[in-house]
N, C-alpha and C. Protein backbone atom coordinates (compact mmCIF):
# COMPACT_ATOMS: atom_id res chain seq x y z
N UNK A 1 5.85 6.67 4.81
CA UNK A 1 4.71 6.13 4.12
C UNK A 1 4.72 4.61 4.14
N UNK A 2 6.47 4.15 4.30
CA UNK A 2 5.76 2.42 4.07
C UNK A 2 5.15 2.28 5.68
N UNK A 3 5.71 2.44 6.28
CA UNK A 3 4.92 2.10 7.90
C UNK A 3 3.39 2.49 7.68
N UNK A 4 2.77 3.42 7.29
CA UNK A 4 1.64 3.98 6.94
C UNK A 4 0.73 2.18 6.71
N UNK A 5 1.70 1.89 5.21
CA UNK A 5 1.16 1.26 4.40
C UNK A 5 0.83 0.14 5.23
N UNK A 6 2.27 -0.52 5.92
CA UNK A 6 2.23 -1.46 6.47
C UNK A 6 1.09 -1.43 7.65
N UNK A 7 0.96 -0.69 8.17
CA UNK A 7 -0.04 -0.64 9.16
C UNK A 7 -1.08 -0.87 9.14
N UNK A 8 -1.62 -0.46 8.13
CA UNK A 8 -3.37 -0.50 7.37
C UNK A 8 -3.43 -1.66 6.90
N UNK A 9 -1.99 -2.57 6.55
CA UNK A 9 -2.35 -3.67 6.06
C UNK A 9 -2.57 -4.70 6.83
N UNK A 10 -1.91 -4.59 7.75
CA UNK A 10 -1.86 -5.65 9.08
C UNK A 10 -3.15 -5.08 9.71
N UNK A 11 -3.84 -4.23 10.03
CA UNK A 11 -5.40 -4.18 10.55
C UNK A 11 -6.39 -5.03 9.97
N UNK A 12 -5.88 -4.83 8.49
CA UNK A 12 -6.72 -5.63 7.56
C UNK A 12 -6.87 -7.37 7.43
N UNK A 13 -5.65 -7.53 7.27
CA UNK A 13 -5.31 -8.79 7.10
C UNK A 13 -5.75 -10.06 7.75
N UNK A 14 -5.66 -11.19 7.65
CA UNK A 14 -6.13 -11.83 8.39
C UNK A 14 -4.49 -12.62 9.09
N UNK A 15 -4.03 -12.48 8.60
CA UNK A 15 -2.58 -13.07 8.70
C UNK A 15 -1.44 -11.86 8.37
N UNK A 16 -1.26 -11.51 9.53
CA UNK A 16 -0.48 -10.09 9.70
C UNK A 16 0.99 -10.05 9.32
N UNK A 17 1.11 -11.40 10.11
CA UNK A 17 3.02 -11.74 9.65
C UNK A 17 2.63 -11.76 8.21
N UNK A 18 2.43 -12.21 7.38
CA UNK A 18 2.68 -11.83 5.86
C UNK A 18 2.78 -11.01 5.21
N UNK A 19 2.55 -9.68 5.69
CA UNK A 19 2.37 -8.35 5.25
C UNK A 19 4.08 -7.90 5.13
N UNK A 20 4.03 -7.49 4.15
CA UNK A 20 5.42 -6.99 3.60
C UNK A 20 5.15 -6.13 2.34
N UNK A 21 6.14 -4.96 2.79
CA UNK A 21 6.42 -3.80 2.05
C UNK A 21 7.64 -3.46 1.54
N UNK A 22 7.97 -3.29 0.18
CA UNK A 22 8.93 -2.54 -0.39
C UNK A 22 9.18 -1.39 -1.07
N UNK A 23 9.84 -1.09 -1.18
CA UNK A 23 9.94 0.55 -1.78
C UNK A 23 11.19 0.25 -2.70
N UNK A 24 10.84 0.98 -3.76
CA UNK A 24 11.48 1.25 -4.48
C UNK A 24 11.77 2.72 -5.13
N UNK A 25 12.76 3.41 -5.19
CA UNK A 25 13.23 4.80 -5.59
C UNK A 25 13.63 5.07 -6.52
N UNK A 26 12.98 6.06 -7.31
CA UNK A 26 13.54 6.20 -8.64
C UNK A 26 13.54 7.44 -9.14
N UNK A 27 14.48 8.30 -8.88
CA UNK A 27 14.25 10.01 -9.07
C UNK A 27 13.24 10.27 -8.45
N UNK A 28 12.16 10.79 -8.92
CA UNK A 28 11.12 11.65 -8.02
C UNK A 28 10.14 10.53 -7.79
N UNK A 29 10.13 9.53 -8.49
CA UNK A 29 9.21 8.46 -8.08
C UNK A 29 9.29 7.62 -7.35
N UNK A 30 8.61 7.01 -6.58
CA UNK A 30 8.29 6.03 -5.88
C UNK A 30 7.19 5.43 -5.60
N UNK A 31 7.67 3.75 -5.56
CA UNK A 31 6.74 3.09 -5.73
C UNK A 31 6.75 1.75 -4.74
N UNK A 32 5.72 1.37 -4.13
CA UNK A 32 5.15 0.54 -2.64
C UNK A 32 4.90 -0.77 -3.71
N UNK A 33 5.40 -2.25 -2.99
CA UNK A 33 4.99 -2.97 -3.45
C UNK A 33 4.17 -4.06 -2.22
N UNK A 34 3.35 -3.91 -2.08
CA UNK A 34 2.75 -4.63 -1.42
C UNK A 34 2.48 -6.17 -1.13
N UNK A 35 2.77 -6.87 -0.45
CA UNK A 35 2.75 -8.41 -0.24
C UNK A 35 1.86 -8.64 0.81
N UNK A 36 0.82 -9.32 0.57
CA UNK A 36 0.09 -10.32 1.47
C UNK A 36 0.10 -11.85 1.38
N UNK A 37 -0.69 -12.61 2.03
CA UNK A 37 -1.21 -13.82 1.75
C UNK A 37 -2.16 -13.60 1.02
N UNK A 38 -2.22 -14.78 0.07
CA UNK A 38 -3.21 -15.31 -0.80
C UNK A 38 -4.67 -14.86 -0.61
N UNK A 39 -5.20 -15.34 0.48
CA UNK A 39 -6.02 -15.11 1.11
C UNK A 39 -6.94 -13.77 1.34
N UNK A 40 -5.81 -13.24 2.01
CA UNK A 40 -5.78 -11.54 2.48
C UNK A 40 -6.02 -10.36 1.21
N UNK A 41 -5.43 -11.07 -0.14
CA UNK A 41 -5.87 -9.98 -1.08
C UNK A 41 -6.92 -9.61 -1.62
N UNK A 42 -8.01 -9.92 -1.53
CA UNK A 42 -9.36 -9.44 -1.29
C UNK A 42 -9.59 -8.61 -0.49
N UNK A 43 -9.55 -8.94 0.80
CA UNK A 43 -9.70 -8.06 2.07
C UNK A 43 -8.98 -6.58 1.87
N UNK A 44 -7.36 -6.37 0.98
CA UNK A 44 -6.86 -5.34 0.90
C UNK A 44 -7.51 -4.52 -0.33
N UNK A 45 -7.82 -5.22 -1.57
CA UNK A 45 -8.46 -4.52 -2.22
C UNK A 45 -9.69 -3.96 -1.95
N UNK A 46 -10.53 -4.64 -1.23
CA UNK A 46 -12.22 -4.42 -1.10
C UNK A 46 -13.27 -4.65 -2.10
N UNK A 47 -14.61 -4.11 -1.77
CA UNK A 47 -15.15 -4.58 -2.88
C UNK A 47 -15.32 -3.51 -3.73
N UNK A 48 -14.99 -3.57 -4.96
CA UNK A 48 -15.13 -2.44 -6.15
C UNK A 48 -14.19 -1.69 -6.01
N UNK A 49 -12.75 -2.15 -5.46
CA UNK A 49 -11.39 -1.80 -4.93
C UNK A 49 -11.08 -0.52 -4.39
N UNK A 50 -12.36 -0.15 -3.60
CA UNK A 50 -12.73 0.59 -2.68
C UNK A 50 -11.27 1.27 -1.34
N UNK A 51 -11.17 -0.31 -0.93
CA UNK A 51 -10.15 0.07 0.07
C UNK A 51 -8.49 0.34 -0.36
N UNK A 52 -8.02 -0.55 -1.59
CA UNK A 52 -6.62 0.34 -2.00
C UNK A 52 -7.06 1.36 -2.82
N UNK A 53 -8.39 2.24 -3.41
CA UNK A 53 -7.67 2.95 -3.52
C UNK A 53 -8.02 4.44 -2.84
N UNK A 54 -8.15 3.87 -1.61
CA UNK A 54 -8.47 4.83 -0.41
C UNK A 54 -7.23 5.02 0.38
N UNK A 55 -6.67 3.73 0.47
CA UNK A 55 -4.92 3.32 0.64
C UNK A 55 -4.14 4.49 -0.32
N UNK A 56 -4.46 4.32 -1.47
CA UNK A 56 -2.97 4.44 -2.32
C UNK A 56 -3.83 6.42 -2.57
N UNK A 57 -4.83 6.93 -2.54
CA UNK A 57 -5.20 8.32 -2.50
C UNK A 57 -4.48 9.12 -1.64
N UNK A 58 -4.29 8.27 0.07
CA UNK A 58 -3.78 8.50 1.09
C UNK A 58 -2.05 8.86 0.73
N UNK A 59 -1.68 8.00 0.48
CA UNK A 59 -0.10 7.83 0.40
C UNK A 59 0.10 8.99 -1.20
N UNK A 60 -0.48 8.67 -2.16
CA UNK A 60 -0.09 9.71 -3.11
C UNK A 60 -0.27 11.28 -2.36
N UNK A 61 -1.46 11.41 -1.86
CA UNK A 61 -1.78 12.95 -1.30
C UNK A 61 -0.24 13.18 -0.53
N UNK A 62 -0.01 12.31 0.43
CA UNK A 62 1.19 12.63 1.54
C UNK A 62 2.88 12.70 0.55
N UNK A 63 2.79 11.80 -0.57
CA UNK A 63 3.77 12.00 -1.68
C UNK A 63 3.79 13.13 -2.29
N UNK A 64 2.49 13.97 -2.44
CA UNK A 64 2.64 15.12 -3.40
C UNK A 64 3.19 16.41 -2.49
N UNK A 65 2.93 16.68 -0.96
CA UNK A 65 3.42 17.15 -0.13
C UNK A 65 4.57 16.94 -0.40
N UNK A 66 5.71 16.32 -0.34
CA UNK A 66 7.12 16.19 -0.45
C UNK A 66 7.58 15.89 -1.79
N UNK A 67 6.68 16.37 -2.82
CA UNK A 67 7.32 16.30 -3.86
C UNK A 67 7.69 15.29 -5.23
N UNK A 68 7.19 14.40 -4.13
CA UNK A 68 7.41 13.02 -5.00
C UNK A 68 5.89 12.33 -6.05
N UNK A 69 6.18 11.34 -6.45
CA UNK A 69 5.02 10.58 -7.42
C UNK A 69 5.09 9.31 -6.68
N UNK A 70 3.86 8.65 -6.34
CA UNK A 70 3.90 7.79 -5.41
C UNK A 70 3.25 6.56 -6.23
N UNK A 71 3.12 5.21 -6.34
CA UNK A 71 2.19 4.61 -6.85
C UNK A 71 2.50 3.14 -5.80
N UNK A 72 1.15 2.10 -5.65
CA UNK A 72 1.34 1.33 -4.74
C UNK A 72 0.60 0.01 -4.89
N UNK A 73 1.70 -0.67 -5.43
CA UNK A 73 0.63 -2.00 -6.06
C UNK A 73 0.68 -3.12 -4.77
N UNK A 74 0.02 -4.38 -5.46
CA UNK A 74 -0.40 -4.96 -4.01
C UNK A 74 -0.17 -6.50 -5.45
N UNK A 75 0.39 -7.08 -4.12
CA UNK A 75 0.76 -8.66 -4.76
C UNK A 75 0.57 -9.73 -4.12
């Protein structure tokens, strides 16, 4: 899922090298922390934050398949 993440973000972005993803694990949870440029965080949210949370629907659906709780903030 972070490659997922990372991927969609760098399409998006306007400045691709900045895109960075972390994960963090915590029993059944997990959670994506998302890094862009300044700039770029508009573009990842969208308008009426349309596009994360078309992003983060994606990655929870594929989390609930394996069991886990997924959540995926953006910074």
């Amino acid at each position: 899922m972070k490659d997922f993440i990372e991927y969609a973000a760098r399409l998006l972005a306007q400045e691709p090298d900045q895109v960075a993803v972390t994960e963090t694990i915590d029993g059944s949870t997990v959670t994506y922390e998302l890094s862009v440029a300044a700039e770029d965080v508009g573009r990842i949210i969208g308008r009426e934050g349309r596009i994360i949370r078309s992003i983060r629907g994606l990655v929870r659906a594929a989390g609930a398949r394996q069991g886990l709780r997924v959540s995926l903030q953006v910074h």
